[in-house]
Protein backbone atom coordinates (compact mmCIF):
# COMPACT_ATOMS: atom_id res chain seq x y z
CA UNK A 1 57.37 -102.16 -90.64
CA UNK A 2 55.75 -105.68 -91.62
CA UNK A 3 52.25 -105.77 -92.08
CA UNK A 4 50.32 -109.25 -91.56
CA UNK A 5 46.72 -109.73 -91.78
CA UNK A 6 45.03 -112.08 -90.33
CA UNK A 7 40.49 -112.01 -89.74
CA UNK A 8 39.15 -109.52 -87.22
CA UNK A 9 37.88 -112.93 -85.15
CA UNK A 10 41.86 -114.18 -84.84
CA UNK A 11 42.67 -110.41 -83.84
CA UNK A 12 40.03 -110.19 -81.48
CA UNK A 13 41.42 -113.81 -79.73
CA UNK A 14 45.04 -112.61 -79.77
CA UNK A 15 43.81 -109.32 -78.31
CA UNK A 16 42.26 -111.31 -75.32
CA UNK A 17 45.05 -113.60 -74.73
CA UNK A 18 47.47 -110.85 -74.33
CA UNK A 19 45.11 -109.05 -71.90
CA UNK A 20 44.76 -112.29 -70.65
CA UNK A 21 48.60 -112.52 -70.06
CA UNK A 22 49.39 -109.39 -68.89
CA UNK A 23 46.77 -109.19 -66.67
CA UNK A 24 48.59 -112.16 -64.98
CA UNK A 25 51.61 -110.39 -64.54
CA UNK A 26 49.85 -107.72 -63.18
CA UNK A 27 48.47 -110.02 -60.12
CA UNK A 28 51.89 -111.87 -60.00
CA UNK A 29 54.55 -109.65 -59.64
CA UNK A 30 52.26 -107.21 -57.18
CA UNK A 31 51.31 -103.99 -57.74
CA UNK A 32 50.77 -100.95 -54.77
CA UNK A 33 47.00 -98.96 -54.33
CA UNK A 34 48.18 -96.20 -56.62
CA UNK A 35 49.86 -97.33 -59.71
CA UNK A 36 49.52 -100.22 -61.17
CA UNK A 37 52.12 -100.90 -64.62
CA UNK A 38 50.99 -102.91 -67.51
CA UNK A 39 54.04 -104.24 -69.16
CA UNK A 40 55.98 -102.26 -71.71
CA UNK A 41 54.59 -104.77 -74.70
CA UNK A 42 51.00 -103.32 -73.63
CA UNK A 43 51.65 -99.85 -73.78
CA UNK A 44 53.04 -100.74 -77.41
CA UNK A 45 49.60 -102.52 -78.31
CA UNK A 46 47.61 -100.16 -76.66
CA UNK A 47 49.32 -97.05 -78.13
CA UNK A 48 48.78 -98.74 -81.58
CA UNK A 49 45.11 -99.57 -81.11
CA UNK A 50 44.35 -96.13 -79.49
CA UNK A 51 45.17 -94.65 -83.23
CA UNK A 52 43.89 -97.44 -85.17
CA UNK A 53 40.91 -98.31 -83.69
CA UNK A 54 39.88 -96.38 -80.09
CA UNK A 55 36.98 -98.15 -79.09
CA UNK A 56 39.25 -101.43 -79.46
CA UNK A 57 41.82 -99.81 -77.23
CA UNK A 58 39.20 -99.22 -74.38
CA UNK A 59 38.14 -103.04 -74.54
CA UNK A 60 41.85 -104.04 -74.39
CA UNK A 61 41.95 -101.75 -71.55
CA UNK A 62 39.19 -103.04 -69.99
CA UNK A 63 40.43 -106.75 -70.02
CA UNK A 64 43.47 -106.41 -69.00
CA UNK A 65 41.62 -104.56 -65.92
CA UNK A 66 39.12 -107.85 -65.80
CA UNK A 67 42.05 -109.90 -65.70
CA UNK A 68 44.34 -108.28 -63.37
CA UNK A 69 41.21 -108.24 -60.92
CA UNK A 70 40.07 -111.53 -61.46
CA UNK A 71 43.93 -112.93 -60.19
CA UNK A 72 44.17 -110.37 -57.65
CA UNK A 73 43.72 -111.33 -54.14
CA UNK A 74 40.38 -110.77 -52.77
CA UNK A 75 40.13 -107.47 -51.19
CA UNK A 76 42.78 -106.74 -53.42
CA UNK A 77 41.30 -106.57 -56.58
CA UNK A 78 43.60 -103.33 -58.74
CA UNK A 79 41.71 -100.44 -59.34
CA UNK A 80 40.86 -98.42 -62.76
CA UNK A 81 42.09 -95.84 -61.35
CA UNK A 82 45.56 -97.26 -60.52
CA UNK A 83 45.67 -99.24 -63.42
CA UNK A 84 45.26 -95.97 -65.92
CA UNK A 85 47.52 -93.93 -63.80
CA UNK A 86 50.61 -97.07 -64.28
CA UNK A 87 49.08 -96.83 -68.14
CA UNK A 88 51.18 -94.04 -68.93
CA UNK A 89 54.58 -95.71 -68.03
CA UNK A 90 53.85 -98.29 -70.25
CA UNK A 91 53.28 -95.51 -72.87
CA UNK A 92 56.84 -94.21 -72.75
CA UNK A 93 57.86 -95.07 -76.33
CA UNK A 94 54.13 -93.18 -77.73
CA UNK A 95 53.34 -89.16 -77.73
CA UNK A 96 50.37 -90.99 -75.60
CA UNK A 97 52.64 -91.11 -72.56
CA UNK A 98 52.80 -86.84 -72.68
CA UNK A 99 50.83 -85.15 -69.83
CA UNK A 100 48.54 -83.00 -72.28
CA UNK A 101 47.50 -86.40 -74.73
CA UNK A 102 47.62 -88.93 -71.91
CA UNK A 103 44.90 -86.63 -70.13
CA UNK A 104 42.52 -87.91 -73.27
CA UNK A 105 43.43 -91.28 -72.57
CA UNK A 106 42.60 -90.89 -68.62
CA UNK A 107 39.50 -89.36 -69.49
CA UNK A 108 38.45 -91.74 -72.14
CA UNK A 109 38.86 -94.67 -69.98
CA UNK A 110 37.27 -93.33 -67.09
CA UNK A 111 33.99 -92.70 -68.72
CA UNK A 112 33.83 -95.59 -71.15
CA UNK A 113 35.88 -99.06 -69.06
CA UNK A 114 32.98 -98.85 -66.70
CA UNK A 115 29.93 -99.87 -69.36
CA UNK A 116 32.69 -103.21 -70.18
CA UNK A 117 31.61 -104.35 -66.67
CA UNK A 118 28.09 -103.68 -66.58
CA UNK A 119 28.32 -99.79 -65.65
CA UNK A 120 29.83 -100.59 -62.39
CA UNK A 121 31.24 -97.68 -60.67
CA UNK A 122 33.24 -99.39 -57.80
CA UNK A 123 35.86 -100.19 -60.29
């Protein structure tokens, strides 16, 4: 595979404007309470990140959760809960996506998305 580098402050802008993206799609194309399915692409980035650099994969996680909410319908706003649950769909192509390693990745998320938004725990 191609490498390209590029500075950490690009990466980090990328990063958000993919969240940013996706997290439109997410509030777009609807969702139901209990699973909510980032796109295939973010599984791929997310699955990537999680090896490469974890605590980057948790903020990624946590935007595209800020963003998703933020376009939702109030009321509506999706859930952590339903957004990690859709998670491992979108982690299909990655050993991630297997029940014993995606149980990590639940349990990661679950204790460390919440300090991204202030420690809330209505998320």
């Amino acid at each position: 595979m191609d490498h390209v580098e590029v500075p950490y402050r690009i990466f980090e802008r990328l990063l958000a404007g993919f969240a940013r993206a996706e997290g439109k799609d997410i509030a777009f194309f609807g969702r139901d309470a209990e699973t909510v399915v980032p796109g295939d692409a973010f599984g791929d980035v997310f699955a990537w990140l999680w090896e490469e650099r974890r605590e980057t994969a948790v903020a990624a996680f946590a935007d595209l959760l800020a963003e998703a909410r933020r376009d939702g319908d109030v009321g509506d706003e999706v859930r952590l809960e339903s957004l990690i649950n859709g998670l491992r769909s979108a982690l299909f192509r990655s050993r991630l996506g297997e029940e014993e390693t995606f149980w990590e990745v639940g349990r990661t998320l679950r204790e460390h998305v919440p300090d991204h938004f202030g420690g809330r725990s209505d998320l």
